[in-house]
C-alpha atoms as a PDB file:
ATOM      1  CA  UNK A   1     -16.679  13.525   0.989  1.00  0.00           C
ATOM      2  CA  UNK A   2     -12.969  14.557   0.886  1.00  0.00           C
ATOM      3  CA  UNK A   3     -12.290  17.934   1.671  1.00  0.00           C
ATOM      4  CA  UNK A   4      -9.211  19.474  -0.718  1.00  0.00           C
ATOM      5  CA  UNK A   5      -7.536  22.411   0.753  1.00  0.00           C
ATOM      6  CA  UNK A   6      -7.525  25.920  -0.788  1.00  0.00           C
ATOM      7  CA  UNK A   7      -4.388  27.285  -0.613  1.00  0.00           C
ATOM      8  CA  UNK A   8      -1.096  27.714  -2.797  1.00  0.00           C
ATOM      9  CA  UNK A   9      -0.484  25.475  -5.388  1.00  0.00           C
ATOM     10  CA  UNK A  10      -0.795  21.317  -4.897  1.00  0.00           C
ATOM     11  CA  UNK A  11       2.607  20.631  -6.869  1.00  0.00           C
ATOM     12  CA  UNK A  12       4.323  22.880  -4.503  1.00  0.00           C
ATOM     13  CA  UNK A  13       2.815  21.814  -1.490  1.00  0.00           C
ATOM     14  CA  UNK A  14       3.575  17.960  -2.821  1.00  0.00           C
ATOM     15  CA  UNK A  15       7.298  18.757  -3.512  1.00  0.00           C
ATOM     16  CA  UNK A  16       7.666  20.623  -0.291  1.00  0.00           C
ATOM     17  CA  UNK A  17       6.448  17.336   1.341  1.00  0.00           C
ATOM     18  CA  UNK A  18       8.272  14.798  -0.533  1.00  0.00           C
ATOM     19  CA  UNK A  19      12.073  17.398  -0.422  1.00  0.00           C
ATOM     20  CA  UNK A  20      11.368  17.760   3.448  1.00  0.00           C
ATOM     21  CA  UNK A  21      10.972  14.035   4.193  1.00  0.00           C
ATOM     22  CA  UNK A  22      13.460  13.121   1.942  1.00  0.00           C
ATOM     23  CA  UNK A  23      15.594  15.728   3.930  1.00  0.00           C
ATOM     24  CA  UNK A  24      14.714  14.393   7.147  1.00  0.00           C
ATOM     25  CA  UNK A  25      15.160  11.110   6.083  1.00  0.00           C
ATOM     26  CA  UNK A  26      18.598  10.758   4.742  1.00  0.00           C
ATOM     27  CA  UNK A  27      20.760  12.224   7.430  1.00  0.00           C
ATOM     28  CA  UNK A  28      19.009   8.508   9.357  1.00  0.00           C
ATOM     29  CA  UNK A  29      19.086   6.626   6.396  1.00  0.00           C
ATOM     30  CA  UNK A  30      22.761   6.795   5.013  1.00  0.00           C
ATOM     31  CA  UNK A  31      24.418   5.837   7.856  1.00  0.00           C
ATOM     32  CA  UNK A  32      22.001   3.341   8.640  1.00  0.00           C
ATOM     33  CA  UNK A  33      22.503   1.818   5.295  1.00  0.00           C
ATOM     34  CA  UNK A  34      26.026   2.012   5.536  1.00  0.00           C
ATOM     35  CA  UNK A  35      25.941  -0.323   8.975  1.00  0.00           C
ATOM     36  CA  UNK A  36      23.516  -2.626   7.531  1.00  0.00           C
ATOM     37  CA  UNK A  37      26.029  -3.082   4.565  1.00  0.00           C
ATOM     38  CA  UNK A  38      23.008  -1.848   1.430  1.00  0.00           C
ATOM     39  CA  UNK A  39      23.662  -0.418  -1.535  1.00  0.00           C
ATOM     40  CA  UNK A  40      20.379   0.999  -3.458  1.00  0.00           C
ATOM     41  CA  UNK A  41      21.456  -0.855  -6.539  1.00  0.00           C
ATOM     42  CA  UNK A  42      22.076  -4.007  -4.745  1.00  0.00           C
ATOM     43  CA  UNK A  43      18.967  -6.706  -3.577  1.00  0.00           C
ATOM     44  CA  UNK A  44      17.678  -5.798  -0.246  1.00  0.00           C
ATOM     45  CA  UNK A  45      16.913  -8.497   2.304  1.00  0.00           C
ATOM     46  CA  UNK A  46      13.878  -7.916   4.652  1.00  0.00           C
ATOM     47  CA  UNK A  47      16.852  -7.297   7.715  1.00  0.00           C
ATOM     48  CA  UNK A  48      17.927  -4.703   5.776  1.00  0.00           C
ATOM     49  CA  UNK A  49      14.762  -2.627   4.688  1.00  0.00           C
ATOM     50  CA  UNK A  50      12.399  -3.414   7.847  1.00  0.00           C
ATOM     51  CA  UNK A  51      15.302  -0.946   9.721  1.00  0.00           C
ATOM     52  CA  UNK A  52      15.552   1.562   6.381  1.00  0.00           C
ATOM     53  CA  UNK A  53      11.291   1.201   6.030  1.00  0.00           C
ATOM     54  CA  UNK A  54      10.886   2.121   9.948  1.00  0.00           C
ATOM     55  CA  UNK A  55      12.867   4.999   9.899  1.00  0.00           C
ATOM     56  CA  UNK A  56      11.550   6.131   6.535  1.00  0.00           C
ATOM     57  CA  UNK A  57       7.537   5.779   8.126  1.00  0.00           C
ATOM     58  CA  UNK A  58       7.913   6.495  11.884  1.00  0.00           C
ATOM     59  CA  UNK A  59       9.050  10.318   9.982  1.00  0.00           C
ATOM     60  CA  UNK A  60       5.965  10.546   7.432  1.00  0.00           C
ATOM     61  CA  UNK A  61       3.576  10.891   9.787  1.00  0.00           C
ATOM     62  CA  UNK A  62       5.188  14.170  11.685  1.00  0.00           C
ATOM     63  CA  UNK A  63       5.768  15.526   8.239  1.00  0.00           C
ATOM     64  CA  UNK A  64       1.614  15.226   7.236  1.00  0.00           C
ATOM     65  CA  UNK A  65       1.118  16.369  10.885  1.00  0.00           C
ATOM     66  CA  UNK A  66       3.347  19.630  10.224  1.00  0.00           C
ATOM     67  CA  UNK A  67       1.400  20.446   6.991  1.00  0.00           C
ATOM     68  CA  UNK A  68      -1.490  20.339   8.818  1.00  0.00           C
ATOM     69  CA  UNK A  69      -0.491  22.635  11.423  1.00  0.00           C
ATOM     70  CA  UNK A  70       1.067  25.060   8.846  1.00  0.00           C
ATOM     71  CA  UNK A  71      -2.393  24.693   7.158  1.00  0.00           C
ATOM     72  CA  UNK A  72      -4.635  24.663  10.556  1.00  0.00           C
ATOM     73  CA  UNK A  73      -6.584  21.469   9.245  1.00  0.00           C
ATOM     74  CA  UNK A  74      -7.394  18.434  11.427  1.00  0.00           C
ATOM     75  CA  UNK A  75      -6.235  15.508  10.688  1.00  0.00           C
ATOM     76  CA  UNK A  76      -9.925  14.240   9.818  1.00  0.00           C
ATOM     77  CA  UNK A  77      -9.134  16.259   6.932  1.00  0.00           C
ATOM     78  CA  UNK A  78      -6.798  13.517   5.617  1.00  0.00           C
ATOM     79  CA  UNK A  79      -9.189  10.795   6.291  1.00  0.00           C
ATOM     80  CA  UNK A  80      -8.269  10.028   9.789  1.00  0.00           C
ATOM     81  CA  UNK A  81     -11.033  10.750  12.547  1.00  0.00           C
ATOM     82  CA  UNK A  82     -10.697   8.760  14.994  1.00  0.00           C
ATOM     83  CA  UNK A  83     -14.180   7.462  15.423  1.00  0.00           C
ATOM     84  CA  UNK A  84     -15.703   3.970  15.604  1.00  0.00           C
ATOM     85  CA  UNK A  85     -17.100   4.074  12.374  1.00  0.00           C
ATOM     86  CA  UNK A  86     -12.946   4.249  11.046  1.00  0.00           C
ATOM     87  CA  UNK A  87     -12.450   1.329  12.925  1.00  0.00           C
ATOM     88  CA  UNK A  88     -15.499  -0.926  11.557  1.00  0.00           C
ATOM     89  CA  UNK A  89     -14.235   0.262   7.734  1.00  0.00           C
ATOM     90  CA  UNK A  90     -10.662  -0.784   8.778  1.00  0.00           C
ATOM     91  CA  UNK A  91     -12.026  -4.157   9.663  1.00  0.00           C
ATOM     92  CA  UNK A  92     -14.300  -4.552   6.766  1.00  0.00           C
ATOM     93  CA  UNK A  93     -11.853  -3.690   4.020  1.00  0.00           C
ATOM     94  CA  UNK A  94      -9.311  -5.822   6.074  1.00  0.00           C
ATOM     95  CA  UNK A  95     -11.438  -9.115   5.787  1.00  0.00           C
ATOM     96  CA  UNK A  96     -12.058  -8.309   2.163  1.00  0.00           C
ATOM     97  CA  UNK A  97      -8.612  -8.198   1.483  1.00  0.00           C
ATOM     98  CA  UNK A  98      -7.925 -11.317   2.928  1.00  0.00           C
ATOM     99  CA  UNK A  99     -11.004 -13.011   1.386  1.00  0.00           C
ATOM    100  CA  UNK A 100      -9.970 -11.604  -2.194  1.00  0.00           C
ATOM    101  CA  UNK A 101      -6.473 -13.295  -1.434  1.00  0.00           C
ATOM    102  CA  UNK A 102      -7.879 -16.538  -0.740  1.00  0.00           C
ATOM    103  CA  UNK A 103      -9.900 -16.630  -3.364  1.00  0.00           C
ATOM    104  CA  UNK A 104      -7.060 -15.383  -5.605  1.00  0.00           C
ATOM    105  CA  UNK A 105      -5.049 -18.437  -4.632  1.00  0.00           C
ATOM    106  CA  UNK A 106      -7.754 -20.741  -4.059  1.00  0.00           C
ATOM    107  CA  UNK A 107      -8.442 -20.469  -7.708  1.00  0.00           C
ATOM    108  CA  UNK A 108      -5.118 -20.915  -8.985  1.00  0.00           C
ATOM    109  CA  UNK A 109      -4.513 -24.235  -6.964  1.00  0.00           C
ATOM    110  CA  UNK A 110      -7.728 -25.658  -8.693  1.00  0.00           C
ATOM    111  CA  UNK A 111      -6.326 -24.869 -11.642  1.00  0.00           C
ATOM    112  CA  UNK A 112      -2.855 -26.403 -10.923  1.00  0.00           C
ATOM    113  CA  UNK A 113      -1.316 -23.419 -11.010  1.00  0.00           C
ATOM    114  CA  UNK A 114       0.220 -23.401  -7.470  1.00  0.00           C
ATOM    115  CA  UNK A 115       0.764 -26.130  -4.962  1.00  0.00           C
ATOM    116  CA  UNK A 116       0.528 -25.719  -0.939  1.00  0.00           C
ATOM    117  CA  UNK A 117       3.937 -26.334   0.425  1.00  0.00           C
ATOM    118  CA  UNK A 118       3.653 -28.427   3.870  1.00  0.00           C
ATOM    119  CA  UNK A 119       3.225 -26.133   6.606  1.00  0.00           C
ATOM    120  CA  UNK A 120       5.253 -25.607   9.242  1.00  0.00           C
ATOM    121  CA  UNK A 121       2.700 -24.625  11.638  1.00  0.00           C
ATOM    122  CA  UNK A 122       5.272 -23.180  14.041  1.00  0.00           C
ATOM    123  CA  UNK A 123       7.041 -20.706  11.458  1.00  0.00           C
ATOM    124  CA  UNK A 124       3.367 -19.947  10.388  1.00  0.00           C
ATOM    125  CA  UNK A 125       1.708 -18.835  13.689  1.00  0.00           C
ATOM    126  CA  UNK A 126       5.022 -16.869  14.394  1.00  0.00           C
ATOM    127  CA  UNK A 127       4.728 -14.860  11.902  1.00  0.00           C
ATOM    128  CA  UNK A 128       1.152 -14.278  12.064  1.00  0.00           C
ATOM    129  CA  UNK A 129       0.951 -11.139  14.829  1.00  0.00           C
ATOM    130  CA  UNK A 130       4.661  -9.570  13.315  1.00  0.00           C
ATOM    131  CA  UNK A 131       3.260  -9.364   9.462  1.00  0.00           C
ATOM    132  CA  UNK A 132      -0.041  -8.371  11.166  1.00  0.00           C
ATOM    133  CA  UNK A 133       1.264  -5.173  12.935  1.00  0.00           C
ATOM    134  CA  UNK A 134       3.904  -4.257   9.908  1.00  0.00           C
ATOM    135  CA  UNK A 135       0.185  -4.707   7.727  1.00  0.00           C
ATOM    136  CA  UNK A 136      -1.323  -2.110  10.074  1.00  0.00           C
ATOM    137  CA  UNK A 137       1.701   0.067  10.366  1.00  0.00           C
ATOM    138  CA  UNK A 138       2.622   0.234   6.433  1.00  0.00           C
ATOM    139  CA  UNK A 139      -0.957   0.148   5.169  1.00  0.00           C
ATOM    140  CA  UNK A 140      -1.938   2.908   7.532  1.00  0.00           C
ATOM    141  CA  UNK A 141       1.109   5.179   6.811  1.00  0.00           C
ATOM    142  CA  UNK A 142       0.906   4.394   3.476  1.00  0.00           C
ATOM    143  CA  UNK A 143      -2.698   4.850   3.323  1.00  0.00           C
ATOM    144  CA  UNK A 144      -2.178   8.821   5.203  1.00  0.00           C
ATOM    145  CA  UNK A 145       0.799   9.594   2.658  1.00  0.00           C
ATOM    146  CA  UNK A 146      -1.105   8.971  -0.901  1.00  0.00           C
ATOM    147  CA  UNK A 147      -4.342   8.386   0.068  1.00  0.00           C
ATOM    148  CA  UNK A 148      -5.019  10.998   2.524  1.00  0.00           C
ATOM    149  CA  UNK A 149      -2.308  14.188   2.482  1.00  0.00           C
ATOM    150  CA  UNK A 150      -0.982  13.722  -1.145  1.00  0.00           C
ATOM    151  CA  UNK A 151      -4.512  12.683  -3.321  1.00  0.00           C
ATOM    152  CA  UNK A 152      -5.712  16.381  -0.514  1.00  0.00           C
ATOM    153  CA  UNK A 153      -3.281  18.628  -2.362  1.00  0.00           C
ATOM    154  CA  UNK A 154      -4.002  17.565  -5.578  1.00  0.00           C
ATOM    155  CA  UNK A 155      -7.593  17.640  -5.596  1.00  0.00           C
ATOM    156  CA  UNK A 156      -7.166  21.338  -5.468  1.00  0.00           C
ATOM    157  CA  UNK A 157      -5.912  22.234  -8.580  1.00  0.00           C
ATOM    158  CA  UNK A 158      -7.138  18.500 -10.974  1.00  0.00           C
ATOM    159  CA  UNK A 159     -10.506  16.418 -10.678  1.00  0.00           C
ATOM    160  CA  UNK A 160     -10.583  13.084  -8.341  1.00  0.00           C
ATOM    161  CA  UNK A 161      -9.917  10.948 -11.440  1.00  0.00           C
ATOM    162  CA  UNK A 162      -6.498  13.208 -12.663  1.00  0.00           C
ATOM    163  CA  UNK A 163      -5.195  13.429  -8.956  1.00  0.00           C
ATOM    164  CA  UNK A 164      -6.123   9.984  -8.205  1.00  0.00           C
ATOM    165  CA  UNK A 165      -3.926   9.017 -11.003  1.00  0.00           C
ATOM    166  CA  UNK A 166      -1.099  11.030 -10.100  1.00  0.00           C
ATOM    167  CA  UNK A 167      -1.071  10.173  -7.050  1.00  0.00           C
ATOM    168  CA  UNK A 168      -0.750   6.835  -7.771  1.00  0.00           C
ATOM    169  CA  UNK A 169       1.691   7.023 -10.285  1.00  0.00           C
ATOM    170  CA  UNK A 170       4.067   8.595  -7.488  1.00  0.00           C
ATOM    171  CA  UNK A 171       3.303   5.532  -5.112  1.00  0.00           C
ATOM    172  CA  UNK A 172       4.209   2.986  -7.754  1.00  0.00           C
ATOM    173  CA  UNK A 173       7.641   4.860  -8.618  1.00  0.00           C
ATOM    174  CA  UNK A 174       8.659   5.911  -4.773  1.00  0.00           C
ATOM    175  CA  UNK A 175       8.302   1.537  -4.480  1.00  0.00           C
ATOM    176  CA  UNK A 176      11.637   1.539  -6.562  1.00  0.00           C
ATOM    177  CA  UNK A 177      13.460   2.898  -3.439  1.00  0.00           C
ATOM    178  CA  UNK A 178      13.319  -0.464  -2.162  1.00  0.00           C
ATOM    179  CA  UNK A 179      14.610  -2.374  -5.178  1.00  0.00           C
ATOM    180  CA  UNK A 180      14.569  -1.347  -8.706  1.00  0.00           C
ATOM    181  CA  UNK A 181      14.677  -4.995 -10.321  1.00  0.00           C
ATOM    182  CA  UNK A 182      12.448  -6.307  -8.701  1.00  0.00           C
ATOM    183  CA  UNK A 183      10.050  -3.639  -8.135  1.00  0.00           C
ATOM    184  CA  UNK A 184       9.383  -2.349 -12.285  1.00  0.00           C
ATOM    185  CA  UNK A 185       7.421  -5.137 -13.330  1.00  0.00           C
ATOM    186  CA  UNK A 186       4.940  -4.167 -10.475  1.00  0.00           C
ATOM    187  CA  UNK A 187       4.806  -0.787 -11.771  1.00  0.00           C
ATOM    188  CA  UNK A 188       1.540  -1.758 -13.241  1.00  0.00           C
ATOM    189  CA  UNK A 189      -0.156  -3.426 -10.574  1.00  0.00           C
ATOM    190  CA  UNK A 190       0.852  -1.083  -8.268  1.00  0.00           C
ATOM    191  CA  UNK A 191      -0.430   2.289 -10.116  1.00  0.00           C
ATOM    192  CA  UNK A 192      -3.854  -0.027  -9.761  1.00  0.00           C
ATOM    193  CA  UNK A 193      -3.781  -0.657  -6.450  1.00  0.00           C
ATOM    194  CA  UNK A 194      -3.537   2.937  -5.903  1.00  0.00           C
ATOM    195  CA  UNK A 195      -6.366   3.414  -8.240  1.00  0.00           C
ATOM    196  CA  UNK A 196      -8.117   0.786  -6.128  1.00  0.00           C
ATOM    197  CA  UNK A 197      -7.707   2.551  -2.805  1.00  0.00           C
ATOM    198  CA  UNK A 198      -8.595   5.927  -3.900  1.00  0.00           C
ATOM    199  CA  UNK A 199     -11.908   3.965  -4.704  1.00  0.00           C
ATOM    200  CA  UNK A 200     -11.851   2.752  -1.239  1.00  0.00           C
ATOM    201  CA  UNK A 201     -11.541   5.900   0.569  1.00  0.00           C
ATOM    202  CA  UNK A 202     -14.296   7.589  -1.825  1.00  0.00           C
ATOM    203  CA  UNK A 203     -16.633   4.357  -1.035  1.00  0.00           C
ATOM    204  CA  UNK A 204     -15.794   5.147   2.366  1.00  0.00           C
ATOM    205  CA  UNK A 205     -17.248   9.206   2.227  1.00  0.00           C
ATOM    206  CA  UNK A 206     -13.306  10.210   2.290  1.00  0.00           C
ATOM    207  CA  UNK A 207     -12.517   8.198   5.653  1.00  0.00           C
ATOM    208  CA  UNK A 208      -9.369   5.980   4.900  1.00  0.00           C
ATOM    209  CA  UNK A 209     -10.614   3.239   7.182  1.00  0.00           C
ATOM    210  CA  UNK A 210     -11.763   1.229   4.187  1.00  0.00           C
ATOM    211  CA  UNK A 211      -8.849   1.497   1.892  1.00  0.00           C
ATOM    212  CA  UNK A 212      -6.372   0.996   5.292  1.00  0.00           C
ATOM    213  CA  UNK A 213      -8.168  -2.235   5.409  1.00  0.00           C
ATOM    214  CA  UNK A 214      -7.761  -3.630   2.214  1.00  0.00           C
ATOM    215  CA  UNK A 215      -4.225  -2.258   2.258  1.00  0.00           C
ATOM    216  CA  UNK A 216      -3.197  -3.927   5.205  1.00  0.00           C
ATOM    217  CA  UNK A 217      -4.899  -7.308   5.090  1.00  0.00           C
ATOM    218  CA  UNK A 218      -3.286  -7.803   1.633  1.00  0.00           C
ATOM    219  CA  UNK A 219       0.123  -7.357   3.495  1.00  0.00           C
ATOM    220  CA  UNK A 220      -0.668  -9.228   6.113  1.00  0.00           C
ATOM    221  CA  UNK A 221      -1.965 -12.680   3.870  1.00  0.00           C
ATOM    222  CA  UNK A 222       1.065 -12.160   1.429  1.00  0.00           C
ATOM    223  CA  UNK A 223       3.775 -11.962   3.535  1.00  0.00           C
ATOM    224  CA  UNK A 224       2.031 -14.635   6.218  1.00  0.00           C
ATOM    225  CA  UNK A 225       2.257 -16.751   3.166  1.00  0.00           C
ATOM    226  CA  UNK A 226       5.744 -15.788   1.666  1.00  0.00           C
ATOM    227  CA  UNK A 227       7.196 -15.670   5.541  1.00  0.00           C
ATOM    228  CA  UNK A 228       6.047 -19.564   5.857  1.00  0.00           C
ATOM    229  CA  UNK A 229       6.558 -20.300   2.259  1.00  0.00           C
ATOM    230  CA  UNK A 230       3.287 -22.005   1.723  1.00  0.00           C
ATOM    231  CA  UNK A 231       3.188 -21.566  -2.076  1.00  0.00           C
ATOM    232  CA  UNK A 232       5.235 -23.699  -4.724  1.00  0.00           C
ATOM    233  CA  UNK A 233       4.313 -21.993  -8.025  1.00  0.00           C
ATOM    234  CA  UNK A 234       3.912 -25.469 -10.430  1.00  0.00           C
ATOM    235  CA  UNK A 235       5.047 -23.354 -13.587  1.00  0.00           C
ATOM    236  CA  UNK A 236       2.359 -24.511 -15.783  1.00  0.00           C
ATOM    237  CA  UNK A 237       1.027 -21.407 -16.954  1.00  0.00           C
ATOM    238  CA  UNK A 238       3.969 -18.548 -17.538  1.00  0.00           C
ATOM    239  CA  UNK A 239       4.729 -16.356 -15.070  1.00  0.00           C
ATOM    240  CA  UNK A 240       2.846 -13.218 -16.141  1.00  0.00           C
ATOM    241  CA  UNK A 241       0.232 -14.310 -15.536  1.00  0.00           C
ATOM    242  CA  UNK A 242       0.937 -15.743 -11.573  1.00  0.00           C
ATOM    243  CA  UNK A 243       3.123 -12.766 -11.241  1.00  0.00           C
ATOM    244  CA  UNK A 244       6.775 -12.137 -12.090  1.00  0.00           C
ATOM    245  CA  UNK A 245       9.425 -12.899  -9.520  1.00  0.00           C
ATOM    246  CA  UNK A 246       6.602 -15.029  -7.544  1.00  0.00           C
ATOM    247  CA  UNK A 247       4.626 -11.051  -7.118  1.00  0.00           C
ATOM    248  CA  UNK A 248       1.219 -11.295  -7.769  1.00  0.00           C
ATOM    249  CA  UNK A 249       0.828  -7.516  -8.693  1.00  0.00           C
ATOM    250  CA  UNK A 250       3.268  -8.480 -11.524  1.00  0.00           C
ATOM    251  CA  UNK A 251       1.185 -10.733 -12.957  1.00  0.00           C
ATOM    252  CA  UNK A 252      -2.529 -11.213 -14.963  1.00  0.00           C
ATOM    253  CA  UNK A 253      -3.890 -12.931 -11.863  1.00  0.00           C
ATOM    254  CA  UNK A 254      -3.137  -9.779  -9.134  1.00  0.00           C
ATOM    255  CA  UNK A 255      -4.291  -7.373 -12.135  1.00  0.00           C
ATOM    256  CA  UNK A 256      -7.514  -9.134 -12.330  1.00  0.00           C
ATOM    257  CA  UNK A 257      -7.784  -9.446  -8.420  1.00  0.00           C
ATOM    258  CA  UNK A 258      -7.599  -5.531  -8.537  1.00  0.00           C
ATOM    259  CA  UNK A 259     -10.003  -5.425 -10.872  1.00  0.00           C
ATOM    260  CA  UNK A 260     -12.516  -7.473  -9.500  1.00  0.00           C
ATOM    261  CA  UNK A 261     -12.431  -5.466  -6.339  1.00  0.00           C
ATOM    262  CA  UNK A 262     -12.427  -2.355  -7.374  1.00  0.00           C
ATOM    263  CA  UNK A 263     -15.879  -3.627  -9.877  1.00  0.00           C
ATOM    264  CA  UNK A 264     -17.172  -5.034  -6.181  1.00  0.00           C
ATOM    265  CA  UNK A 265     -16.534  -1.611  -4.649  1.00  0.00           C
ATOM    266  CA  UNK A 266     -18.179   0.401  -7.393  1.00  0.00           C
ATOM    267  CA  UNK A 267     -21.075  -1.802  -7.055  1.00  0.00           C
ATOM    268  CA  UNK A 268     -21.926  -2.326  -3.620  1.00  0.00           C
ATOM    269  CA  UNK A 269     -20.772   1.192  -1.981  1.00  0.00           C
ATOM    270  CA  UNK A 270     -21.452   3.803  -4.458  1.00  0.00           C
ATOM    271  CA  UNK A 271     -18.040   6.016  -4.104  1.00  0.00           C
ATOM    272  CA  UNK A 272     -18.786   9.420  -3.412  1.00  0.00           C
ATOM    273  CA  UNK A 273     -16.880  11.449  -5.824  1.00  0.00           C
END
């Protein structure tokens, strides 16, 4: 079940986290962006943000684990014990994310939607154990930030629905960091998926091994396949519906893939609300 915290107000305690990491942040990420040559209104290529991302998530997690010292909760509290049963959910949501990917694309070949590039088997298996590990690392820190501490605060003061909502509106914007153009036509998709994985972690009894799962095998099987460039979109349907700027969440097809899991979820796990 999660657990909200009783004390002060959740849109203070939410702006005190976001100001602080921001504030931690910036003093690393300036001059860092400055030797890597970015500019936040220019595109950013992936040698640029892995360095700005790393910085930016190696902080988050002594930030969450500061609040919960100041608040003298365990981490368990944000979803994280550290017991087998969080590693089994991890592995389970995981292989459903990949599945739901493969079926995802699977479909869209029958339909002539997408071709399969050759594959370069070496440039494939490559990048299977680095996109595997960045999976892990973003889903999981991502997964602790607006899953775990941030959908915490707000549950004190708004139901599960309201604070699931906010909480993934501010996910979805925070994404613009990165790259605005790119990033606002998976504004949608992305408020979803964070509707998606607050399902997951209430399917789960408040553990985020579930959600991390799904969150980090859908990394891992996108950016395998965009890292090996595996699909050729054919451009027989337009591309809202295969996704905008080749991104599935900016398209019909990765808003009905959300869908469809989050219908599976409801179904087959009974969240715990």
């Amino acid at each position: 079940m999660f657990v909200p915290i009783k004390e002060a107000t959740a849109l203070i305690k939410v702006m005190a986290f976001f100001f602080t990491w921001a504030g931690f942040w910036l003093p690393i990420a300036i001059p860092l962006a400055i030797v890597l040559k970015w500019h936040p209104q220019k595109p950013i290529s992936v040698a640029q943000k892995l360095p700005l991302m790393a910085s930016l998530y190696l902080i988050a997690p002594l930030i969450v684990w500061g609040a919960a010292g100041i608040e003298n909760v365990p981490f368990s509290n944000y979803g994280l014990a550290w017991e087998p049963s969080l590693f089994v959910h991890l592995g389970l949501g995981f292989g459903l994310g990949v599945f739901s990917l493969a079926i995802l694309f699977g479909l869209q070949w029958a339909l002539g939607w997408i071709s399969w590039q050759p594959a370069d088997i070496s440039k494939l298996a490559s990048a299977l154990l680095p996109t595997l590990l960045l999976g892990l690392w973003v889903g999981g820190t991502e997964e602790l930030i607006f899953r775990g501490f941030l959908l915490n605060q707000l549950l004190q003061d708004y139901s599960i629905w309201v604070a699931a909502a906010i909480s993934s509106v501010i996910f979805a914007i925070l994404h613009l960091v990165w790259e605005v153009r790119e990033t606002l036509p998976q504004l949608p998709g992305l408020w979803l998926l964070g509707m998606v994985l607050v399902l997951a972690r209430a399917c789960d009894g408040g553990s985020l091994g579930l959600a991390w799962g799904l969150h980090a095998g859908w990394i891992w099987a996108i950016a395998s396949l965009d890292t090996a460039q595996l699909i050729n979109y054919t451009g027989t349907v337009p591309a809202w519906i295969t996704g905008l700027g080749k991104k599935p969440l900016a398209g019909g097809v990765g808003i009905l893939l959300l869908l469809a899991t989050s219908s599976l979820l409801w179904l087959v796990l009974s969240p715990e609300f």
